[in-house]
Protein backbone atom coordinates (compact mmCIF):
# COMPACT_ATOMS: atom_id res chain seq x y z
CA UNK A 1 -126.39 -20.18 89.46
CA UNK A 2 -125.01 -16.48 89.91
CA UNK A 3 -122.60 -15.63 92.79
CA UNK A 4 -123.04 -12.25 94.21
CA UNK A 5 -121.16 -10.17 96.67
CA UNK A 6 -122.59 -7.47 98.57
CA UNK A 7 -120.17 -4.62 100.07
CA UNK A 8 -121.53 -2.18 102.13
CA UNK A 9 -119.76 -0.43 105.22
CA UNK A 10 -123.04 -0.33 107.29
CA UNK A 11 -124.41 -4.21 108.45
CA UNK A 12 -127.71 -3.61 108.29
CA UNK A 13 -127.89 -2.36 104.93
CA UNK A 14 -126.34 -6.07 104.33
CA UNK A 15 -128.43 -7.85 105.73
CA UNK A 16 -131.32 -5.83 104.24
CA UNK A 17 -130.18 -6.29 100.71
CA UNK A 18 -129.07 -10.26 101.46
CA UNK A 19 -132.88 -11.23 102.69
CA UNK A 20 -134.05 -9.33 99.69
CA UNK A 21 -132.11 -11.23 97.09
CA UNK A 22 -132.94 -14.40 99.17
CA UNK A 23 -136.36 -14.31 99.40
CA UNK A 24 -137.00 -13.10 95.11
CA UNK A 25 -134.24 -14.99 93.70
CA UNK A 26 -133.47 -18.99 93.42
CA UNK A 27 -130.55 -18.67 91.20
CA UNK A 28 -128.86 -16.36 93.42
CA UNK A 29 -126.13 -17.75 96.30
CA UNK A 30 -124.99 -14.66 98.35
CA UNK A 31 -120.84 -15.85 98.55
CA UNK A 32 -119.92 -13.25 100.52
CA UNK A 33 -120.14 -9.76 102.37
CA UNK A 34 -117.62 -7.01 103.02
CA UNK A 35 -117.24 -3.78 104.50
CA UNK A 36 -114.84 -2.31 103.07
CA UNK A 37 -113.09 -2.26 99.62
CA UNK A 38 -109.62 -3.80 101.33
CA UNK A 39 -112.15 -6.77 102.37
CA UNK A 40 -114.03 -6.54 98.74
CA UNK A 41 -110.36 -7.01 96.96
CA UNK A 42 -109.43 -9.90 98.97
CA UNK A 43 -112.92 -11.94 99.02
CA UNK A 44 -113.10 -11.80 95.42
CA UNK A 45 -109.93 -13.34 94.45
CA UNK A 46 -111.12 -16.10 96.47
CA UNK A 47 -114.51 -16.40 95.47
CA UNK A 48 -114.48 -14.81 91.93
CA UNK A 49 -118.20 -13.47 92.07
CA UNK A 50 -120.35 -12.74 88.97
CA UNK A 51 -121.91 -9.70 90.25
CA UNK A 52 -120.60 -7.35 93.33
CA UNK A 53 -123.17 -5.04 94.70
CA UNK A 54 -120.61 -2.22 96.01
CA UNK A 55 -121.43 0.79 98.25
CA UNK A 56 -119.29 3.68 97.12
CA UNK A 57 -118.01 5.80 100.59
CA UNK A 58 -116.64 3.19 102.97
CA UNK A 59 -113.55 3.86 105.38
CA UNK A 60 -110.11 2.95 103.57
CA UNK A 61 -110.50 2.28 99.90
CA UNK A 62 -113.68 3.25 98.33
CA UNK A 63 -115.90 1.30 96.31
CA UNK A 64 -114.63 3.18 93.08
CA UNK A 65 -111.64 2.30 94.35
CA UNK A 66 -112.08 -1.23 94.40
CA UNK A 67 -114.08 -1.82 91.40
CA UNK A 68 -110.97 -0.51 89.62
CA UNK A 69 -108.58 -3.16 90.78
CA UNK A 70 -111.13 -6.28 90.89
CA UNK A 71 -112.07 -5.35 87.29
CA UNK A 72 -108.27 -5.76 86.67
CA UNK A 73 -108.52 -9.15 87.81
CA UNK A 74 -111.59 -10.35 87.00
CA UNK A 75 -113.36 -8.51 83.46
CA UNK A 76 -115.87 -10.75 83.62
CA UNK A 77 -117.54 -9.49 87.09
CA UNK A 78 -120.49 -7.43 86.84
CA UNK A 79 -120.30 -4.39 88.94
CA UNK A 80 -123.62 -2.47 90.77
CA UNK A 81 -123.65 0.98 92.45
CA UNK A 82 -125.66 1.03 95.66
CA UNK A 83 -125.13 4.65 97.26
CA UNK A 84 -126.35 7.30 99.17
CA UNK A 85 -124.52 9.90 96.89
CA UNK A 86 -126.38 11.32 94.00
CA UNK A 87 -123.00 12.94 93.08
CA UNK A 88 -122.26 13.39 89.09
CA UNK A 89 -118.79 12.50 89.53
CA UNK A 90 -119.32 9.15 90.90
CA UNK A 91 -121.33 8.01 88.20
CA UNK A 92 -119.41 9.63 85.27
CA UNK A 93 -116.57 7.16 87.05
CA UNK A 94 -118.82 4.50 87.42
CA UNK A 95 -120.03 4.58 83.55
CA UNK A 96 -116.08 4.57 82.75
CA UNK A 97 -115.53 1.64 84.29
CA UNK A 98 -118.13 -0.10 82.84
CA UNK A 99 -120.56 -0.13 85.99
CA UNK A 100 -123.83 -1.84 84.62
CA UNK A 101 -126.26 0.30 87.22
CA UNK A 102 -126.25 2.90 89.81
CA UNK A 103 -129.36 3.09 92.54
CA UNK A 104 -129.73 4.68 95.22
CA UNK A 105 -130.07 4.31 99.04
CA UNK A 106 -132.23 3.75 100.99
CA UNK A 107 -132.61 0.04 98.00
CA UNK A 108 -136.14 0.23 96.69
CA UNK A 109 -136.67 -3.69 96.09
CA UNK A 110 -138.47 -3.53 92.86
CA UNK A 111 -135.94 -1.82 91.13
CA UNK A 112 -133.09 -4.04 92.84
CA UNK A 113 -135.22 -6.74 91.48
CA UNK A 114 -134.86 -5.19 87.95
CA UNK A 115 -131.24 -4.40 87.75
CA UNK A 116 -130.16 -7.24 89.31
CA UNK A 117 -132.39 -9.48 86.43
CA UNK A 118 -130.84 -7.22 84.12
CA UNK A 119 -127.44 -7.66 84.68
CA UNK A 120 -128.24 -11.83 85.04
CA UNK A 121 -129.23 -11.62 81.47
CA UNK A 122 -126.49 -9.82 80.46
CA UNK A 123 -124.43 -12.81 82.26
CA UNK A 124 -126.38 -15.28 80.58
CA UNK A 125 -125.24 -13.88 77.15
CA UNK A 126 -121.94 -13.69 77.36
CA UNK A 127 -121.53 -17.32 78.82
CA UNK A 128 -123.70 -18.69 76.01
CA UNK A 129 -121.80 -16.76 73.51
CA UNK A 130 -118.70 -18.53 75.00
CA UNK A 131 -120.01 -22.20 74.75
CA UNK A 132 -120.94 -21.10 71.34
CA UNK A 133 -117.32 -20.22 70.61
CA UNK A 134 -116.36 -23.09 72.11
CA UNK A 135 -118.50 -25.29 70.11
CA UNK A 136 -116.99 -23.25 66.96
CA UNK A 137 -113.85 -24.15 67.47
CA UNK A 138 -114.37 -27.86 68.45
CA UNK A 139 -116.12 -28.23 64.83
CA UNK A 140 -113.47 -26.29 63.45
CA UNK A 141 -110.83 -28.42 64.75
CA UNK A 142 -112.73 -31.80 63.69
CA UNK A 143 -113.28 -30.23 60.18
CA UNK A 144 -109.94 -28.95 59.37
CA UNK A 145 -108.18 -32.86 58.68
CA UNK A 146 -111.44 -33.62 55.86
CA UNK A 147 -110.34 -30.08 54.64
CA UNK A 148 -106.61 -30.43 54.28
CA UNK A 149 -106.95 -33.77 53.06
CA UNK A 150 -109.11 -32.58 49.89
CA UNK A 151 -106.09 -29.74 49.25
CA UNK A 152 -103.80 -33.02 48.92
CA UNK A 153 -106.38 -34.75 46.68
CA UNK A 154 -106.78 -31.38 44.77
CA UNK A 155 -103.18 -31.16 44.34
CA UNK A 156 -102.46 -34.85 43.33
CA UNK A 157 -105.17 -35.80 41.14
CA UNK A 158 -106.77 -32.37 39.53
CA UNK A 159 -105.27 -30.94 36.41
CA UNK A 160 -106.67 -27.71 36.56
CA UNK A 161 -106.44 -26.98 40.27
CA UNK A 162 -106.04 -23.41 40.45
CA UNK A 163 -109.56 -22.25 40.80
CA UNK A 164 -109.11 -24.46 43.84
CA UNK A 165 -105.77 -23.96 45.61
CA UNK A 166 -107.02 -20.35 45.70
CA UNK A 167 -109.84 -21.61 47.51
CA UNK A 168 -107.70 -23.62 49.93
CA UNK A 169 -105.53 -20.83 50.66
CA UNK A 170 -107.79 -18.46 51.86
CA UNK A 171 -108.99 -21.13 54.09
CA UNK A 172 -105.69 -22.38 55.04
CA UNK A 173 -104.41 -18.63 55.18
């Protein structure tokens, strides 16, 4: 399951965008809307969403703005650009901090549809290259007594053990 934000200063556009995601995606639990990047900073330390859908002009702090100091907080959370503003500046910000897409107002569906399975596959990666880490260092933990135990049997009962400890202590560090 992916939680998902949307902020957007104008309701409807909301709404618009929530019955979208509703109706194409299972996976998908809408945890919250804002309208405003104040209201976008304070949801998201409570709810910790995986991806934000954040309009960029809004009254008060912008969604530039925002994305700045949840990304501070939270590195993992995805970020989308939904705006009205086809401005060059805006994106070269966006790109810098690490936006994964940009589109465009008024929300064609089909290409909501496809950045928003983009960025869930993106998500998808990185979680399953932490439980592979994980699973790394779980092995690595069970592994490391059988190792240090053969570096005591090395030591006690090998003559020429040299070719060995050498062995050991690049393991061992």
């Amino acid at each position: 399951m992916f939680k998902l934000m949307i902020v957007d200063d104008e309701r409807i556009v909301q709404e618009g965008i929530k019955i979208t995601l509703e109706d194409q995606f299972d996976d998908i639990e809408i945890v919250g809307m804002a309208s405003s990047g104040r209201q976008a900073i304070e949801m998201s330390q409570q709810i910790v969403p995986d991806i934000i859908l954040m309009d960029i002009k809004m009254p008060g702090i912008n969604g530039i703005e925002a994305i700045e100091t949840i990304k501070a907080r939270h590195i993992n959370t995805k970020f989308i650009i939904i705006s009205a503003y086809e401005q060059f500046e805006y994106a070269k910000h966006a790109v810098k901090l690490g936006v994964s897409d940009y589109i465009l107002k008024p929300v064609n569906r089909e290409r909501l549809s496809e950045v928003i399975e983009k960025v869930k596959a993106e998500i998808t990666e990185e979680r399953n290259k932490k439980k592979r880490a994980i699973k790394n260092l779980e092995k690595l933990e069970r592994v490391m007594p059988v190792l240090e135990k053969g570096f005591i049997y090395t030591m006690l009962m090998n003559i020429d053990f040299k070719g060995e400890l050498e062995k050991y202590r690049d393991l061992f560090e």
